[in-house]
Structures are given as C-alpha cells and as structure tokens.
Protein backbone atom coordinates (compact mmCIF):
# COMPACT_ATOMS: atom_id res chain seq x y z
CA UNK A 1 -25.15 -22.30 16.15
CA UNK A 2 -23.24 -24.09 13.36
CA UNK A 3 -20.10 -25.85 14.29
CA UNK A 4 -16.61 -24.28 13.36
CA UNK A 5 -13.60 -25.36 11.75
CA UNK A 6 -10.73 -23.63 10.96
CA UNK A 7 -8.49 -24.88 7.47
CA UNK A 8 -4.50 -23.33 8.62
CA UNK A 9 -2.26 -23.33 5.96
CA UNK A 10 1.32 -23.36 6.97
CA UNK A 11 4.34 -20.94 4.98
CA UNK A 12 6.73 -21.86 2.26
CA UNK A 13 8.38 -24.86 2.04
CA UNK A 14 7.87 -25.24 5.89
CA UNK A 15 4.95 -27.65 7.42
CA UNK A 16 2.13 -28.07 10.35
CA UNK A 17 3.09 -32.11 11.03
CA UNK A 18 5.63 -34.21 11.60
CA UNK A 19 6.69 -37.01 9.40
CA UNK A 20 4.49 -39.21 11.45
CA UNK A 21 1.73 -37.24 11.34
CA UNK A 22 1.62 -35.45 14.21
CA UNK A 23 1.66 -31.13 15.19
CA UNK A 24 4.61 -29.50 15.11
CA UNK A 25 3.70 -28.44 19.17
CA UNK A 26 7.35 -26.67 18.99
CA UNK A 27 6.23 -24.06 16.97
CA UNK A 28 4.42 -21.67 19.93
CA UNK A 29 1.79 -20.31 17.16
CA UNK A 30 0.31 -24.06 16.38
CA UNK A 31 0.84 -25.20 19.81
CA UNK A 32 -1.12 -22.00 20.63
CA UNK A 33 -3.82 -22.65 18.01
CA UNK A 34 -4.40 -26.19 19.17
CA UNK A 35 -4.76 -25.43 22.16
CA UNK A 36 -7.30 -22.15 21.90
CA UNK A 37 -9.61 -24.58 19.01
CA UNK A 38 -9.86 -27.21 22.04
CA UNK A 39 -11.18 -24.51 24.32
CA UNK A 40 -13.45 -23.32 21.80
CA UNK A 41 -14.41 -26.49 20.93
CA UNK A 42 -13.07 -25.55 17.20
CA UNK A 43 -12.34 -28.40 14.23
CA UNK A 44 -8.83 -27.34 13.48
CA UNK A 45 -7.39 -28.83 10.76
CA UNK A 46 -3.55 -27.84 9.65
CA UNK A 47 -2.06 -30.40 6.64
CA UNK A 48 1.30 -30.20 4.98
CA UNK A 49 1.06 -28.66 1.59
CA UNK A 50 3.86 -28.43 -1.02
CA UNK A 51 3.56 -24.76 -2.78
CA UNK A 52 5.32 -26.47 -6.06
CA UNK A 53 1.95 -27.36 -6.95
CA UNK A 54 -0.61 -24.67 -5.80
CA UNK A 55 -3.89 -25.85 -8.12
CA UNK A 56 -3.61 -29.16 -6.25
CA UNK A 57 -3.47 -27.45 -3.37
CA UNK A 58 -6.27 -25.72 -4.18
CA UNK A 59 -7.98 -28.87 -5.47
CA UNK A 60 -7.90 -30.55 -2.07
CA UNK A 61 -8.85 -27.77 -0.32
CA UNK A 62 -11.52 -27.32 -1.73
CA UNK A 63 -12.37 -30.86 -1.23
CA UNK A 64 -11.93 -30.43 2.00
CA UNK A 65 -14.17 -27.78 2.26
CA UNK A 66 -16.94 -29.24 0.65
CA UNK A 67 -16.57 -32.20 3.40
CA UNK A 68 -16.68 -29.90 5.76
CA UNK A 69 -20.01 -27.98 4.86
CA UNK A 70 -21.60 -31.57 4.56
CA UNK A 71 -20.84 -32.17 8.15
CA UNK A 72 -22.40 -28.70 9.07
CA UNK A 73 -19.16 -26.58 9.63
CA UNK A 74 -18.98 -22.81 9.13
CA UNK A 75 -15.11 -22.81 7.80
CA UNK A 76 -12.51 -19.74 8.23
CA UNK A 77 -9.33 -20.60 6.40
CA UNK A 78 -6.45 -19.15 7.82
CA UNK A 79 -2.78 -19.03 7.25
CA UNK A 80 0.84 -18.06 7.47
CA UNK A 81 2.34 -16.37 4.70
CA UNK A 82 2.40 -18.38 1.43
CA UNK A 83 -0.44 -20.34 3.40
CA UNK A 84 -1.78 -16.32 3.56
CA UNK A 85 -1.68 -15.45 -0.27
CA UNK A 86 -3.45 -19.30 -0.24
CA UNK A 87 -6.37 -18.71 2.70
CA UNK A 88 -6.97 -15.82 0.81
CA UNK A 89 -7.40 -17.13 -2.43
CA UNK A 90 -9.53 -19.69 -1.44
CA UNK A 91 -12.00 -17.35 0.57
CA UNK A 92 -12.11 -16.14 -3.02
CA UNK A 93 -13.09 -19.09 -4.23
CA UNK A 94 -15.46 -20.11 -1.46
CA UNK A 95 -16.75 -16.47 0.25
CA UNK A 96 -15.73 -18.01 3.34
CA UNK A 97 -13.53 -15.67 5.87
CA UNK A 98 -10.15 -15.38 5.20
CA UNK A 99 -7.20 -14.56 8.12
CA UNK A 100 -4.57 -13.94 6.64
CA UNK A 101 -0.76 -13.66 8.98
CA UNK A 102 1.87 -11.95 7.36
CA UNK A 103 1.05 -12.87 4.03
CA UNK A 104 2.54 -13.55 0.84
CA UNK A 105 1.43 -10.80 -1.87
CA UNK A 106 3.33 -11.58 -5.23
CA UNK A 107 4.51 -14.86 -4.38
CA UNK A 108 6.06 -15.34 -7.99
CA UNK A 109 8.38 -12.32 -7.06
CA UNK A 110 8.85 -13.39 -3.22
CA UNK A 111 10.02 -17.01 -3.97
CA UNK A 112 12.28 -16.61 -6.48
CA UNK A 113 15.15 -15.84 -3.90
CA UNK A 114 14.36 -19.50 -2.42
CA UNK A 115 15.52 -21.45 -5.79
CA UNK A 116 18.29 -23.86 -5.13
CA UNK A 117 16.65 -24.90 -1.66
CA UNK A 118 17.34 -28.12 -1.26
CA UNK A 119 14.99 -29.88 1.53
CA UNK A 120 12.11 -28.83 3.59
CA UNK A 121 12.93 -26.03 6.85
CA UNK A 122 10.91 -27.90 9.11
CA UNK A 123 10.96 -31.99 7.77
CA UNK A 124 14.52 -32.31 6.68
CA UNK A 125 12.96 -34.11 3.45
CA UNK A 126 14.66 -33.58 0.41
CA UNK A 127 12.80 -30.74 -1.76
CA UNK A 128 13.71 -28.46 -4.57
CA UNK A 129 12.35 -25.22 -5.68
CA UNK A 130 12.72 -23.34 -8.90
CA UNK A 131 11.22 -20.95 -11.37
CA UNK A 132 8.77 -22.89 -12.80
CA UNK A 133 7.40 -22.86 -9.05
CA UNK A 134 7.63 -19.17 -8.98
CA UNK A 135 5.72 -18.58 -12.19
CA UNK A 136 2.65 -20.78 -11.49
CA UNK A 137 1.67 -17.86 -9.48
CA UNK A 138 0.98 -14.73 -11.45
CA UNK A 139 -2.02 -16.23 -12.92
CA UNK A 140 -3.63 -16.77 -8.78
CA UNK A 141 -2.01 -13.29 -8.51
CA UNK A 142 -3.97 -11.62 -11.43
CA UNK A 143 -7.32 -13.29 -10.61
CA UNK A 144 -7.35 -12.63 -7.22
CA UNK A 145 -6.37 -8.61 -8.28
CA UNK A 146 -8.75 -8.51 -11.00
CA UNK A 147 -11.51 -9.67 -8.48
CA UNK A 148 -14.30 -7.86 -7.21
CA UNK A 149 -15.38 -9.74 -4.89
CA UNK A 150 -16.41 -8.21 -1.51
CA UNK A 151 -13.90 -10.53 0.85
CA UNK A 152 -14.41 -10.82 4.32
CA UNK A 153 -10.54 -10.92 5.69
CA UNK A 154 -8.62 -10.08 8.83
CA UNK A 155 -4.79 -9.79 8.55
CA UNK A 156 -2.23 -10.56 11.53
CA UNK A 157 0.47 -8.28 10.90
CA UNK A 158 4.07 -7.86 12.57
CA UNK A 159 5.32 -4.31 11.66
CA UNK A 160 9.19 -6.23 11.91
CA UNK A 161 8.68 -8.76 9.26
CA UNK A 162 12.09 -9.24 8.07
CA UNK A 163 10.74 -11.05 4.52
CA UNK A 164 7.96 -9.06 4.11
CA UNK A 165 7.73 -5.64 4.47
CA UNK A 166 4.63 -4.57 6.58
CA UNK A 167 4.22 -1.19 5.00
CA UNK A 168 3.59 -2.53 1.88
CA UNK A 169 0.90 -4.73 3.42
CA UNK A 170 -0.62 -1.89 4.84
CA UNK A 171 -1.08 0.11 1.69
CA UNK A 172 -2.11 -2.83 -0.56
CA UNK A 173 -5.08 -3.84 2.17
CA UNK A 174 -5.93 -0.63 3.99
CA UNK A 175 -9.10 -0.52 1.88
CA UNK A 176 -10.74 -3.70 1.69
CA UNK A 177 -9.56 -5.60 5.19
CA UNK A 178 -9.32 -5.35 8.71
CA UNK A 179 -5.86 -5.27 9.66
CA UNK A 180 -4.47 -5.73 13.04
CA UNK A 181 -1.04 -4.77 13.57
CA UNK A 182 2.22 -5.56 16.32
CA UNK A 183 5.11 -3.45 17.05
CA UNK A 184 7.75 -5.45 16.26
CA UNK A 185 7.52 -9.53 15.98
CA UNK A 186 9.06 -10.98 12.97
CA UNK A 187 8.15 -12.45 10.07
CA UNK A 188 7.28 -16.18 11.87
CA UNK A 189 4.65 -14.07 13.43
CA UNK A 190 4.67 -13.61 17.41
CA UNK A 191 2.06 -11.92 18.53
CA UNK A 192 -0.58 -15.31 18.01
CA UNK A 193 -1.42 -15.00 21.72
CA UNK A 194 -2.55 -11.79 21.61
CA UNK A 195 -4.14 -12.32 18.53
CA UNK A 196 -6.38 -14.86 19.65
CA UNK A 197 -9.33 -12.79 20.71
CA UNK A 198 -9.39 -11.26 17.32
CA UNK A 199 -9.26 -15.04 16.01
CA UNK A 200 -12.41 -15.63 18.33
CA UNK A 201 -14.12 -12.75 16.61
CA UNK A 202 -13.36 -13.78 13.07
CA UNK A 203 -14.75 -17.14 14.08
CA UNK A 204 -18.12 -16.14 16.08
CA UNK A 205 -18.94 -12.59 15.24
C-alpha cells in the first residue's frame, strides 16, 4: 500500500505554525489532525501560506507535491476555508482528492470585507489586505467553474457557519461531491473529531 500524506491548508490570513515553526496545538482541529496522522501513520504537512499571492501558492504546492509522489506518497490535500477554495483547486490541478472544510466559494467577493486588516489573526505579524488581493481570484474562480473535470472531493460542513452560509454550499456541490454535514458548529469548523473517520475514508478507501 502506498504511503499517505496529507497537504492542510490553513484559512485567510490565519496560519498552521508558530513564528518558530512549530503547530499551532491550541487550535483543537490541528491538534486533532496531528494527532489522528500519527496514529495512522500519515505524512501531514500544514505550512503558512499568505492568500495575497495565490499562484505562488499554487507554485509551491505543487512543488511540494511533486516531492511527494517521488518519495511514493498518495497525497489528499485538504483545507479550511480559503485553504478549501485552494485544496480544491489544486486537486484540479493534480486529480488528487480534495477535502474541502467550510470552504471559500468566490473568494474575490468573500474577502473584500477583510481590506484594511492590518496583521495576521493568529501571528500578530503585520499584514495588509486589499483589492488587488481580492481580484487575483476570479480568474482561479472561472477555471475551476468552467472545468470538467470529474473531482474526487469530500466537504466538512457546519450548517452554523457564521461567514459562510452552508446552504449555499449545499446547492453549489450537491451534484458533484460528497458532503458531510453538522448541526450547528461555526465557521472555525468543530465537528473535526467526528469527522475523522470520514478523513480515514478519504485517505484509504
């Protein structure tokens, strides 16, 4: 059986590490991650990304991938919102799985109410956002709607996303994913424990 890794992609303007490097163990859906890809005896690899600049993000991703295959892993990418609209965009790009947690659909629309943000949620590091940032998107937007590819992706959905709204989600991706959905939760997503055996069947069905 190949080896697994899973690429998580963290939300908007928020991160996976520390300055120094190391997980952000206070946020209960990493901490629960980490711990579940140890069991499983799962690669899981979470960077910081900066959304101002999505094709690099791409780029390295990519990159990453690639390394990845050469070292025999079968890779899901997964991620939180913006990181989301990103997993699945890359699955796109690679026909790899994609699980997607209350993601980001039209992130040129979604972001423009964070303009004026001054420093990172989670690193305290200075950081601006604007609409430059915003527009980048509607070209990943229209390529991955004008797509006919036959994805493989699973979404994580809390019906009390308070950025989000779930219905929407549900309509959009009733069709062409699976979608697994909580009463309640918020948009942070907290339902990852219960979610884990559906993780575990993304991963090794």
């Amino acid at each position: 059986m190949m080896k697994k890794a899973i690429i998580y992609l963290h939300g908007f303007n928020s991160a996976s590490l520390d300055l120094d490097g190391n997980l952000l163990t206070g946020k209960e859906k990493l901490l629960l991650m980490q711990e579940f890809c140890a069991q499983k005896d799962i690669l899981f690899y979470t960077p910081n990304v900066d959304y101002r600049d999505f094709e690099g993000i791409v780029e390295d991703m990519l990159l990453q991938w690639n390394q990845f295959l050469d070292q025999s892993y079968d890779v899901v990418f997964m991620g939180s919102s913006m990181g989301g609209f990103a997993s699945e965009y890359l699955a796109m790009k690679t026909g790899c799985k994609a699980s997607m947690i209350n993601p980001a659909i039209t992130p040129s629309e979604l972001l423009a109410q964070f303009m004026g943000v001054t420093e990172n949620f989670e690193t305290g590091q200075p950081y601006s956002w604007n609409q430059s940032h915003c527009e980048q998107y509607r070209e990943y937007e229209t390529e991955l709607e004008s797509s006919n590819q036959n994805l493989d992706r699973t979404i994580l959905l809390d019906m009390a996303d308070e950025l989000i709204d779930a219905k929407n989600t549900l309509l959009k991706y009733q069709e062409k994913a699976k979608i697994v959905s909580y009463d309640g939760g918020s948009h942070s997503f907290e339902h990852m424990r219960e979610a884990l055996p559906v993780i575990e069947g993304i991963l090794f069905n």
